[in-house]
Every structure is written in structure tokens, then in C-alpha cells.
Protein backbone atom coordinates (compact mmCIF):
# COMPACT_ATOMS: atom_id res chain seq x y z
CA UNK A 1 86.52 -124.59 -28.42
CA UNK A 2 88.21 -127.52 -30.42
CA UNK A 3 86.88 -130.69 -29.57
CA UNK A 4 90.73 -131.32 -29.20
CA UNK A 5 91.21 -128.71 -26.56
CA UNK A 6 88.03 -130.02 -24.86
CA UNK A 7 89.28 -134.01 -25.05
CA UNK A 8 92.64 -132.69 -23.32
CA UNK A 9 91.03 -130.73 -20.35
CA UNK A 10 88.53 -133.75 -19.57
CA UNK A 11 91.77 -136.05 -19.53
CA UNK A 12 93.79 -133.43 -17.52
CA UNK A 13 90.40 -132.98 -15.20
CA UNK A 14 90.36 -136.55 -15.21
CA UNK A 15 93.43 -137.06 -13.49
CA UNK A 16 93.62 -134.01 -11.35
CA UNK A 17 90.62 -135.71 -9.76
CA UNK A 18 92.06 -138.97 -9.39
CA UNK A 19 95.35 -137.93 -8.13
CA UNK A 20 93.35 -135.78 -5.38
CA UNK A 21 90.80 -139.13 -4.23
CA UNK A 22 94.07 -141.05 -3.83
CA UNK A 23 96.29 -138.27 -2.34
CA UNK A 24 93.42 -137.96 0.47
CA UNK A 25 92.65 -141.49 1.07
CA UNK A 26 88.38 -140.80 0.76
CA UNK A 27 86.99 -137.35 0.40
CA UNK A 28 83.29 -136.05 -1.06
CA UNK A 29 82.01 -134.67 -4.58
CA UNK A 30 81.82 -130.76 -2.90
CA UNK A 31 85.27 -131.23 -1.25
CA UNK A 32 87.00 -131.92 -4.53
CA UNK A 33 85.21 -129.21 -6.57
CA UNK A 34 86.21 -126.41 -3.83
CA UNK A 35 89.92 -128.09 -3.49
CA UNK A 36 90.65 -128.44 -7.70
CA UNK A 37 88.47 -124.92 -8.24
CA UNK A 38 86.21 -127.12 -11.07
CA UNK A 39 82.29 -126.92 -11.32
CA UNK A 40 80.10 -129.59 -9.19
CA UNK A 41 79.35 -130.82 -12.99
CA UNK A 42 82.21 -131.72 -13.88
CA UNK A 43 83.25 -133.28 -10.49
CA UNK A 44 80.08 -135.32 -10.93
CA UNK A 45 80.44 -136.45 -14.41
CA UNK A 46 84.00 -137.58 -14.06
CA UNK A 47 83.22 -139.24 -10.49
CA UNK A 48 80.71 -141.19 -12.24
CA UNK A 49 83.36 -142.50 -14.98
CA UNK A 50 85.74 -143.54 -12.54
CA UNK A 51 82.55 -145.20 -9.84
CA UNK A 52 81.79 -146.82 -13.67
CA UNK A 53 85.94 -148.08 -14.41
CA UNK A 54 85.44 -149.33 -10.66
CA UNK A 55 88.50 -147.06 -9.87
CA UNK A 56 86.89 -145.45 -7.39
CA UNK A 57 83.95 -146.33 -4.79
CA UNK A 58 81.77 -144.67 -2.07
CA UNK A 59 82.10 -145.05 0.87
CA UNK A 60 79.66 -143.81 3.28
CA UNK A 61 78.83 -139.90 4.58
CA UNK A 62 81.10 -137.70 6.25
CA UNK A 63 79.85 -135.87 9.32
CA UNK A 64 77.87 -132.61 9.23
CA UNK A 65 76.11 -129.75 11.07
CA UNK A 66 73.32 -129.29 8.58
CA UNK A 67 72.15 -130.71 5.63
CA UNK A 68 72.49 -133.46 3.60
CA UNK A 69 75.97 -135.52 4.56
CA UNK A 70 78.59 -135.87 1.70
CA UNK A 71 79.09 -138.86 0.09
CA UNK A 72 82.40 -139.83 0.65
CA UNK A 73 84.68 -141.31 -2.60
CA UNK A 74 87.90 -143.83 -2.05
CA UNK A 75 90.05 -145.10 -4.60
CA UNK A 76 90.05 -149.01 -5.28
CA UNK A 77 93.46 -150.16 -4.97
CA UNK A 78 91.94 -153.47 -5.87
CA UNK A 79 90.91 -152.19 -9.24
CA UNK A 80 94.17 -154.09 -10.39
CA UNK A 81 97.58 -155.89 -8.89
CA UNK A 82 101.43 -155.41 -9.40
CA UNK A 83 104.03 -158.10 -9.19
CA UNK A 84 107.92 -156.29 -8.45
CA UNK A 85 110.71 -158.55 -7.96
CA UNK A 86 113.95 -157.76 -6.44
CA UNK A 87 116.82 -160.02 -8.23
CA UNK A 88 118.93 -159.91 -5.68
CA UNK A 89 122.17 -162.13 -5.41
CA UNK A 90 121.36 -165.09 -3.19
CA UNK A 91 117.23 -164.99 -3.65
CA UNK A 92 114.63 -163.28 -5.57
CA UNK A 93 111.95 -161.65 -3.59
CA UNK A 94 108.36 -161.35 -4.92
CA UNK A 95 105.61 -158.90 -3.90
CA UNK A 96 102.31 -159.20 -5.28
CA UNK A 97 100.16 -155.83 -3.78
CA UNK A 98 97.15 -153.93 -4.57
CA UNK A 99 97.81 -150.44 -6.67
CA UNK A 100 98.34 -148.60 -2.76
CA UNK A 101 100.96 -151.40 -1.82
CA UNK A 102 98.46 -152.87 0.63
CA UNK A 103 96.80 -156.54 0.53
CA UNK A 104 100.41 -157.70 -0.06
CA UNK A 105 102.04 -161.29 -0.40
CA UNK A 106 105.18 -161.58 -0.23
CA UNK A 107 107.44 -164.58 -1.04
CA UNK A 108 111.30 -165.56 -1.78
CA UNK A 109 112.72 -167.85 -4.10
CA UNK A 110 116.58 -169.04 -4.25
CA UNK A 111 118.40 -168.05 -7.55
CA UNK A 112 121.60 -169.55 -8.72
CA UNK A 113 122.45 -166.44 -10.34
CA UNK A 114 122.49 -168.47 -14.04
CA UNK A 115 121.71 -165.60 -16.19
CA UNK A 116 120.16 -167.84 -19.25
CA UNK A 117 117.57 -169.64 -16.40
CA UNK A 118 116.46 -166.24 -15.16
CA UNK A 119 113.70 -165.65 -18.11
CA UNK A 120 112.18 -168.93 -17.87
CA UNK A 121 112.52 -168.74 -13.54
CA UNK A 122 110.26 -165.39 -13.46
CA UNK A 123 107.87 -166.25 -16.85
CA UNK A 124 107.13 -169.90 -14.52
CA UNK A 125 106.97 -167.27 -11.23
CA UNK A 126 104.35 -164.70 -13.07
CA UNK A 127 102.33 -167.58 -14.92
CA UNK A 128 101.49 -169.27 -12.16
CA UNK A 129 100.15 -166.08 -10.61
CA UNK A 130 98.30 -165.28 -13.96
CA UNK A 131 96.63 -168.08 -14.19
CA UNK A 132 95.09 -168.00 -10.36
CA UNK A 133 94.31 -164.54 -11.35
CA UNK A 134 92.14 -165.20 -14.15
CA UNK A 135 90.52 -167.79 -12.24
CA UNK A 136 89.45 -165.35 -9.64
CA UNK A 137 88.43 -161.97 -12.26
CA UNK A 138 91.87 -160.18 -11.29
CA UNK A 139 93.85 -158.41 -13.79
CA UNK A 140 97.56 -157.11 -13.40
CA UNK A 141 98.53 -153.88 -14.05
CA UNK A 142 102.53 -153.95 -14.42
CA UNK A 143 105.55 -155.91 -13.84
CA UNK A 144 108.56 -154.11 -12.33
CA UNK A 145 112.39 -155.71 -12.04
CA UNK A 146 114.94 -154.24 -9.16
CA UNK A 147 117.94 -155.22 -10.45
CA UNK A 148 121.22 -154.74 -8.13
CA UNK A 149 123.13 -152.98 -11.13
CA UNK A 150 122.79 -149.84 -13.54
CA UNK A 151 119.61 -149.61 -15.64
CA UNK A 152 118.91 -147.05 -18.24
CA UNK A 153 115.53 -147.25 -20.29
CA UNK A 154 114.95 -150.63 -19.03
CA UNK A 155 118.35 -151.47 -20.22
CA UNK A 156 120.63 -153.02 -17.81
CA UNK A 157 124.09 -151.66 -18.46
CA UNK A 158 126.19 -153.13 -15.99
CA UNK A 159 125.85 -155.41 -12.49
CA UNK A 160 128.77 -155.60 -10.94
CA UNK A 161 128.60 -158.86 -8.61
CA UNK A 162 126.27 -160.67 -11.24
CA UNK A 163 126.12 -161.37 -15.16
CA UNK A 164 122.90 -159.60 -16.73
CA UNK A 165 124.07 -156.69 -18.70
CA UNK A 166 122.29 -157.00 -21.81
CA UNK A 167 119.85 -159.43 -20.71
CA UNK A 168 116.57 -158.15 -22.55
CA UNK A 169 114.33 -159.06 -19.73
CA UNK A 170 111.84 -156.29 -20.55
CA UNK A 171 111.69 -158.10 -24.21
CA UNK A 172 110.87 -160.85 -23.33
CA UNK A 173 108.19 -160.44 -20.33
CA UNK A 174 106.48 -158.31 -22.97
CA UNK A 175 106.75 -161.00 -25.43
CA UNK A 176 105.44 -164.14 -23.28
CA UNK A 177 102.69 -161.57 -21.11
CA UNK A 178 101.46 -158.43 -23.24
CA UNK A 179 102.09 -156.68 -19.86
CA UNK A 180 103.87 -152.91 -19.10
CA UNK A 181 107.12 -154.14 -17.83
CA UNK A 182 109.53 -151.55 -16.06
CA UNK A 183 113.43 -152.72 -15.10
CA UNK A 184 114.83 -150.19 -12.19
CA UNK A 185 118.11 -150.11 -10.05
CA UNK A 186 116.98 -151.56 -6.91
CA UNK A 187 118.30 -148.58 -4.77
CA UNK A 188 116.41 -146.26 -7.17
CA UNK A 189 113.13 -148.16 -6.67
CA UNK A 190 114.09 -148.09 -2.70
CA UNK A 191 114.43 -144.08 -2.70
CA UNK A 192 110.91 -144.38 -4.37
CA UNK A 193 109.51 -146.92 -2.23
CA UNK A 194 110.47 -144.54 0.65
CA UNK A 195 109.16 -141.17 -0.27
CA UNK A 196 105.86 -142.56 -1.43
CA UNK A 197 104.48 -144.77 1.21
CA UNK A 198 106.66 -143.77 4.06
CA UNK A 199 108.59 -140.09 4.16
CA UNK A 200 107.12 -136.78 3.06
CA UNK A 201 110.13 -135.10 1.70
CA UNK A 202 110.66 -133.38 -1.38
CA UNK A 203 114.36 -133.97 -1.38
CA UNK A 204 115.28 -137.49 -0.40
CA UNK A 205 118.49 -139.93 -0.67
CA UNK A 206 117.94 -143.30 -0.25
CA UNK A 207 121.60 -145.42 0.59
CA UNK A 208 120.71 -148.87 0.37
CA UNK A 209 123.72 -151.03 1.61
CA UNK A 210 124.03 -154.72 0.68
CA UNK A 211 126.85 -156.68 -1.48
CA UNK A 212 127.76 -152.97 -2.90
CA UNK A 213 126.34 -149.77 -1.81
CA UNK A 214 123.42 -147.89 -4.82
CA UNK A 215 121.77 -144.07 -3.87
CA UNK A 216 118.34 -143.58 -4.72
CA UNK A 217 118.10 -139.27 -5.88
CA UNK A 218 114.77 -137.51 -5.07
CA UNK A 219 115.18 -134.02 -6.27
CA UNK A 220 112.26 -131.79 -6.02
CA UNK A 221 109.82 -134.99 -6.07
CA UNK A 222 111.76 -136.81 -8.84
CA UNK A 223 113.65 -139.21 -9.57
CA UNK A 224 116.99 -138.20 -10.74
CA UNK A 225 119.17 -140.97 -12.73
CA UNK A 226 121.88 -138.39 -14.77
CA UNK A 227 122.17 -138.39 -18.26
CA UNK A 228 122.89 -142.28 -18.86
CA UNK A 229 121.12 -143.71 -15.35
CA UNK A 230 124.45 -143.48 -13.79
CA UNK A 231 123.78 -141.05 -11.18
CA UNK A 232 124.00 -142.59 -7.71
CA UNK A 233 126.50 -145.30 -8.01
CA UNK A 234 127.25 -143.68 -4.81
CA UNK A 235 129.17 -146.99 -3.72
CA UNK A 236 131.91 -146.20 -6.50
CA UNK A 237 133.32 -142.95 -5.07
CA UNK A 238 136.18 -143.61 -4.35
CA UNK A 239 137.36 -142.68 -0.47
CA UNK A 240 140.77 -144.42 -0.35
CA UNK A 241 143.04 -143.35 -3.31
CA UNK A 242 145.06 -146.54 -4.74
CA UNK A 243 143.05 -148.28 -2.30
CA UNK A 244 141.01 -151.87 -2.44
CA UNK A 245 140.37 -153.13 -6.18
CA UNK A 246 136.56 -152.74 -7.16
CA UNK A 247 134.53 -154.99 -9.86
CA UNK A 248 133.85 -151.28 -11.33
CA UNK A 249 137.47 -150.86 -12.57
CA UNK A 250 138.01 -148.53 -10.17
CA UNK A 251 140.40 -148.82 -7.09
CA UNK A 252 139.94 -147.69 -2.82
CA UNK A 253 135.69 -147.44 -3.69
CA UNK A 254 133.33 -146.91 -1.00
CA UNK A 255 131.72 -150.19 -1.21
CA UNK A 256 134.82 -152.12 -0.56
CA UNK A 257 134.71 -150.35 2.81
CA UNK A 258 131.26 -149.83 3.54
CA UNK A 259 129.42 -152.24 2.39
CA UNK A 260 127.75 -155.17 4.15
CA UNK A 261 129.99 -157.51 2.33
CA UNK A 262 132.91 -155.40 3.27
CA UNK A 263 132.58 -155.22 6.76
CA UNK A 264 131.98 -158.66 6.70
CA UNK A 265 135.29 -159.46 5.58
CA UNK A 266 136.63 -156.79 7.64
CA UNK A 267 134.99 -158.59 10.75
CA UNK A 268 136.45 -162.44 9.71
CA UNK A 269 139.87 -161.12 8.97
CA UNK A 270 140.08 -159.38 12.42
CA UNK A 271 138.98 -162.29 14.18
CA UNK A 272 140.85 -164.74 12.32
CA UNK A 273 138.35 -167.41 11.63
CA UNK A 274 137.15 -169.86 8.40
CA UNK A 275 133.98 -168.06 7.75
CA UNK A 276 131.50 -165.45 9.22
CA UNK A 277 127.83 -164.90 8.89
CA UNK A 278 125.93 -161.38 9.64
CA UNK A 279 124.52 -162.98 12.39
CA UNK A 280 127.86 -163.85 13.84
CA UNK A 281 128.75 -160.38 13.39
CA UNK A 282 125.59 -159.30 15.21
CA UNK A 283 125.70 -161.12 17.77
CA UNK A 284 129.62 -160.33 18.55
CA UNK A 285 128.83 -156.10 18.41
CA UNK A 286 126.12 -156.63 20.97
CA UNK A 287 128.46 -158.79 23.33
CA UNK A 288 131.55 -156.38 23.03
CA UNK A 289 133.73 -158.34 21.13
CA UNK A 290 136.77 -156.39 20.37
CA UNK A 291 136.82 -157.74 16.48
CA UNK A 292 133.17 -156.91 15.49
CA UNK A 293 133.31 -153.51 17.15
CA UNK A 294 136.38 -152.67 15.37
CA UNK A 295 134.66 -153.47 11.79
CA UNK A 296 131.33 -151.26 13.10
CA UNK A 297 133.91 -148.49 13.96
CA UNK A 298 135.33 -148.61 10.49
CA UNK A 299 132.04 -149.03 8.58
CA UNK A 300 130.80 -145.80 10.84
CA UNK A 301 134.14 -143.78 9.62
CA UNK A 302 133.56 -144.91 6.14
CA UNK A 303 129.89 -144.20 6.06
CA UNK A 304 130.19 -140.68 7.82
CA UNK A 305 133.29 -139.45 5.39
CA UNK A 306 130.59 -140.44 2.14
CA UNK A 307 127.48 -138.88 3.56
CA UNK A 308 129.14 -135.93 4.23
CA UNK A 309 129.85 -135.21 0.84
CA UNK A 310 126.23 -136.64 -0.27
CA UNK A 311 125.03 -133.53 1.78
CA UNK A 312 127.24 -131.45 0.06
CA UNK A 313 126.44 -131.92 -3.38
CA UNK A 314 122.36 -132.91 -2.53
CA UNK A 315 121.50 -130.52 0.14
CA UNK A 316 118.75 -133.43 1.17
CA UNK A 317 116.06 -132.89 3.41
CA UNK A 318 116.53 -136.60 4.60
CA UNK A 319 118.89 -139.36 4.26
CA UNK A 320 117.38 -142.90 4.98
CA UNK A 321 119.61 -145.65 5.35
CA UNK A 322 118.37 -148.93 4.41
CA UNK A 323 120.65 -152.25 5.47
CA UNK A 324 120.78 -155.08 7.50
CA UNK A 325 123.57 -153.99 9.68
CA UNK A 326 121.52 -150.71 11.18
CA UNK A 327 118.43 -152.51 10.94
CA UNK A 328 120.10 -154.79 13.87
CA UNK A 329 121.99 -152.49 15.36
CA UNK A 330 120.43 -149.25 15.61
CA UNK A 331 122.78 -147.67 17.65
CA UNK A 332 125.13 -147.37 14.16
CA UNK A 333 122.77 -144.58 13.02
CA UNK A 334 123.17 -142.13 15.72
CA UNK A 335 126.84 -142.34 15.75
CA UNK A 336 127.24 -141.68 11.80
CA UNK A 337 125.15 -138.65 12.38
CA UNK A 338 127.28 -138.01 15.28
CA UNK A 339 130.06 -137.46 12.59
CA UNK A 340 128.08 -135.42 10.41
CA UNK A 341 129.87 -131.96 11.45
CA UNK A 342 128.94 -129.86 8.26
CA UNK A 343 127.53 -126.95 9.39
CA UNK A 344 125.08 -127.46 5.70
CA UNK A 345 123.98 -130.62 7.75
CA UNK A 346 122.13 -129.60 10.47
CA UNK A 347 118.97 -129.12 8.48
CA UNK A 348 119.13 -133.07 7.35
CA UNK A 349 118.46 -136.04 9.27
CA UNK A 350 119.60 -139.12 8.79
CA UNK A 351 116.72 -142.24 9.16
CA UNK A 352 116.44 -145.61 9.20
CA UNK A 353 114.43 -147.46 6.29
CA UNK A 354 111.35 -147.86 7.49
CA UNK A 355 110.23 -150.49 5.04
CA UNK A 356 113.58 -152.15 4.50
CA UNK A 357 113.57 -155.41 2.14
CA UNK A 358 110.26 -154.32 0.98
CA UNK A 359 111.58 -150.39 -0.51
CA UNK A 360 112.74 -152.10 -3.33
CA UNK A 361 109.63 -154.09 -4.01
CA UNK A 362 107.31 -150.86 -3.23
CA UNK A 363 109.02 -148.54 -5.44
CA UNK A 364 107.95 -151.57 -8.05
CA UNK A 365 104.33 -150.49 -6.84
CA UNK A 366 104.53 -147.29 -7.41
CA UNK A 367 106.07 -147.30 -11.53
CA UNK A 368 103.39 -149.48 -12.34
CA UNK A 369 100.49 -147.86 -9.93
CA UNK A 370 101.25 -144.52 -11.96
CA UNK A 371 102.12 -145.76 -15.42
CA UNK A 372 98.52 -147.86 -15.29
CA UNK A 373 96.78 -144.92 -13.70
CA UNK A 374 97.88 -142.67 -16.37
CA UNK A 375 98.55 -139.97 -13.97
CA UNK A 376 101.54 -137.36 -13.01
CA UNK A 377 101.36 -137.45 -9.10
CA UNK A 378 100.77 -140.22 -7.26
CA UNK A 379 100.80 -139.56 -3.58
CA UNK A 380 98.75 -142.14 -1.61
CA UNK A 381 98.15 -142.18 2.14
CA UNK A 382 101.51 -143.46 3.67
CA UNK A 383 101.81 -147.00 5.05
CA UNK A 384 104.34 -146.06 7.89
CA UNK A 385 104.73 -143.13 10.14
């Protein structure tokens, strides 16, 4: 055999093996030879490259009726770190995790939205975390940007309620750091976030519902962006024809309906008053006040008449819905699915986030976890059932 050929079926071993140890959370030598169908050899010798990296540890013995007990191996999601930011609107939130989005910190920083201070704001954010790091004998393993917008090849294209098309952020964080650096549509990274540390679902749409309204596409286990990463701009179908004016060009879009910023203004030009917070809002749904249920009712219309054609075209196992407004009132859920009388939608359910602001940051987690890792599949233990 080549010593080509040979190279290419240690590397593909190599991360068959690795993808299994983190897919099963710890698991021995003999169970990973009779679950991959390779010898005990070469489940020993690559074991003993990744014990060497420090990839992967052991971990004690697994219980047994006779014989020797077998060593059991777990993955090191300490091996490296991951910063992901989510540049939203008002704030910038910051994760710093482990490669398995655990031993997280999480912090959130006020933003201005001045497009020409953003470099210099998140080169001060990751330097000061760089230089702790190297301090302490940590290393980072990627950099990932959600940004609230369409991004193509870690291009932003457009951002409707903020000015950063053409901002080369990815430039110039690889410039100032040497470091992988991946730019993502926030409610892409969500839909990711989702079906890797919290739903097992093959076929997954992620709404995520803030100042506009994005759709993350799982299709058979992958992402799906469209031809030029504009797939899922799910907030600019339009549901009212000549209706509401939309930043997009576009006029009677979903997101001036639907959307948390929309109901908002929905809810303060019912009631008639100088401003209105989502707390105000909150608070006025749970205490029956005619104005706030009204804006609920239409947000519940508006949301049922899009999903039902998201189930149409997707045929998803599961639809999660990630915003503030059913995070608080959970009651919203039930009765959107209540309107969800396609007979092709009885096989789909329709969830709340379970990880809510921090989808974003955890789909982040896992670009970088699997672009460092080198592997195809990565499938850790989930964080939420």
C-alpha cells in the first residue's frame, strides 16, 4: 500500500476515534475497537497519540463480571478554549467555554453600534483574555462572530438594523491574533447551538426572534445557508402584501409583525403611551390588560401563518423557538402550535430554546470545537435535556 493511502486511513482512523470518545462522553480501548470494527492495535496506537496531544485522558475502570476492568477514555474539553461573541444591537455578549461548551464565563459589554470602534472594542476584549491565558498555559482554539445580519464566507453582506456590511472583521482578528476566526448569522449559530448540545434531531429549524426575526436550517445534520448564505431570512417573507415598509426593501415582512420589536410597538400604540419596555409588556399579558393581550394575539396569528409554511417547505422534525417574549410567557408556545392545522404538521413539534441567549454563543463553540479538532462529526454529550 502507498504510504499515501496508509497516511489517509491513520488520519481518517484518527478521527473516527475521536469523534466516537466525544460522541460517548468516556468509553474503553475494547469498546471502541468492537463499535468502529478496527483492530485492538490500532485502537491502542492512536489512543496513545491522542493520551500524548492531551486530547484525551483516562479515567478510571468500567464495571465487570470477569477479568481485568476496562480502562475508561474521556475527551479533554480543556485541551483548548473558544471565545464567540454575539454583536447584538444594544450589547455584545461574550462566552469563553471549554471545546464541550462547559467551564463557561460569560459576560456582556454595551456597544454603541459605531462600526469603525468595533475592531479595536473586540481586539481590547480578546487581548485581555490572551494575555491571562498565557499566563496560566491555556491556548485558544477559535474565535467565532454572531452577527444579527447575512454572512456568506465570513463575509457580512447585509445587517439590516446596523452598519457592518463589508466590515472585514475576519481580516483583521486574523491579522492582530494568528487565530481561526469564523463570522456566522447569529440565528444560524443558534440552530447549531441547539442541535448540538441540546436536541437530537436530524432536521431542525431554529426561529430566533429579536429586533428582526433569522431561521437557523438543519437538513439532514447540516447546516443549510442556500447558494449565497441567504437561506433563512425567514423574517423577510412577506405575510401582508403592500403591507409595513421593511429595512430589506421589501414591504408587509414578517418581522414588522412578528418580531419582538414589532409587537413592541404594536403594544405602545394600543395603549397609547410615551414609551414601553418588554418588561412593561410582560407584566401587562400576565395581569390581563386588554392592550398587551391584543399585541400577543397578533404576534400568535403572525407567528402561526409563517410556521405553517416553514413546515411546508422543511418538513422539520422540530421547530425551537428562541425569544424573550415565550421565554416569559410560555403559554405563547402552545397556542401557536394550537394554530398549526397542517395535517404535514402533526409529526413536528414546536419547542422552546432551551439555551436561549447562549444558542448563539454555543453554536460559536461548536465551528471552532470542530474546525480545531479537525473532525467531520462532532456530537458531544448534550448539556440540556
Amino acid at each position: 500500500m502507498a504510504a499515501g493511502n496508509q497516511e489517509f486511513i491513520r488520519d481518517m482512523n484518527y478521527r473516527k476515534i475521536l469523534e466516537t470518545i466525544i460522541r460517548e462522553g468516556c468509553i474503553s480501548r475494547a469498546a471502541l475497537a468492537k463499535s468502529l470494527g478496527l483492530t485492538k492495535a490500532t485502537i491502542s496506537s492512536q489512543v496513545q497519540t491522542m493520551l500524548s496531544e492531551g486530547l484525551v485522558e483516562e479515567i478510571g475502570s468500567s464495571k465487570t463480571e470477569k477479568g481485568r476492568r476496562p480502562i475508561l477514555l474521556n475527551f479533554r474539553g480543556t485541551h483548548a478554549w473558544v471565545l464567540s461573541f454575539d454583536i447584538g444591537l444594544t450589547h455584545i455578549n461574550l462566552l469563553l467555554s471549554d471545546l464541550l461548551g462547559r467551564h463557561c464565563s460569560l459576560r456582556q459589554i454595551p456597544w454603541n453600534q459605531k462600526r469603525e470602534a468595533l475592531p479595536d472594542l473586540l481586539t481590547d476584549l480578546i487581548s485581555g483574555i490572551l494575555d491571562r491565558f498565557e499566563t496560566e498555559g491555556k491556548k485558544i482554539a477559535g474565535i467565532c462572530l454572531g452577527i444579527h445580519g447575512v454572512v456568506r464566507e465570513n463575509e457580512i453582506r447585509f445587517t439590516p438594523y446596523y452598519s457592518l456590511e463589508g466590515l472585514p472583521l475576519k481580516e483583521i482578528l486574523n491579522t492582530r491574533f494568528s487565530l481561526p476566526v469564523f463570522i456566522e448569522n447569529e440565528a444560524n449559530l443558534s440552530a447549531l447551538g441547539e442541535k448540538t448540545f441540546s436536541f437530537e434531531a436530524e432536521n431542525l429549524v431554529n426561529i430566533s426572534i429579536h429586533s428582526g426575526i433569522g431561521l437557523g436550517i438543519i437538513l439532514n445534520g447540516r447546516l443549510y445557508t442556500g447558494a449565497d448564505g441567504f437561506a433563512g431570512e425567514f423574517g423577510h417573507t412577506v405575510v401582508e402584501p403592500q403591507g409595513l415598509p421593511c429595512p430589506c426593501g421589501n414591504y408587509g415582512c414578517l418581522e414588522q409583525y412578528a418580531s419582538e420589536a414589532a409587537v413592541l410597538r404594536n403594544y405602545h400604540s394600543l395603549k397609547n403611551t410615551q414609551s414601553v419596555l418588554p418588561e412593561d409588556f410582560i407584566r401587562g399579558y400576565r395581569n390581563g390588560e386588554t392592550a398587551a393581550v391584543d399585541a400577543a394575539e397578533n404576534f400568535v396569528t403572525y407567528m402561526a401563518l409563517g410556521i405553517n409554511n416553514l413546515v411546508n417547505i422543511f418538513n422539520p422534525q422540530l421547530i425551537v423557538l428562541n425569544s424573550m417574549l415565550t421565554a416569559n410567557l410560555p403559554d405563547l408556545i402552545p397556542r401557536i402550535s394550537g394554530r398549526l392545522t397542517n395535517r404535514m404538521s402533526r409529526e413536528c413539534r414546536l419547542v422552546p430554546s432551551r439555551l436561549q441567549d447562549t444558542a448563539t454563543l454555543l453554536g460559536g463553540v461548536y465551528l471552532c470545537t470542530r474546525h480545531y479538532l479537525g473532525i467531520d462529526a462532532f456530537c458531544p454529550p448534550l448539556l440540556t435535556r
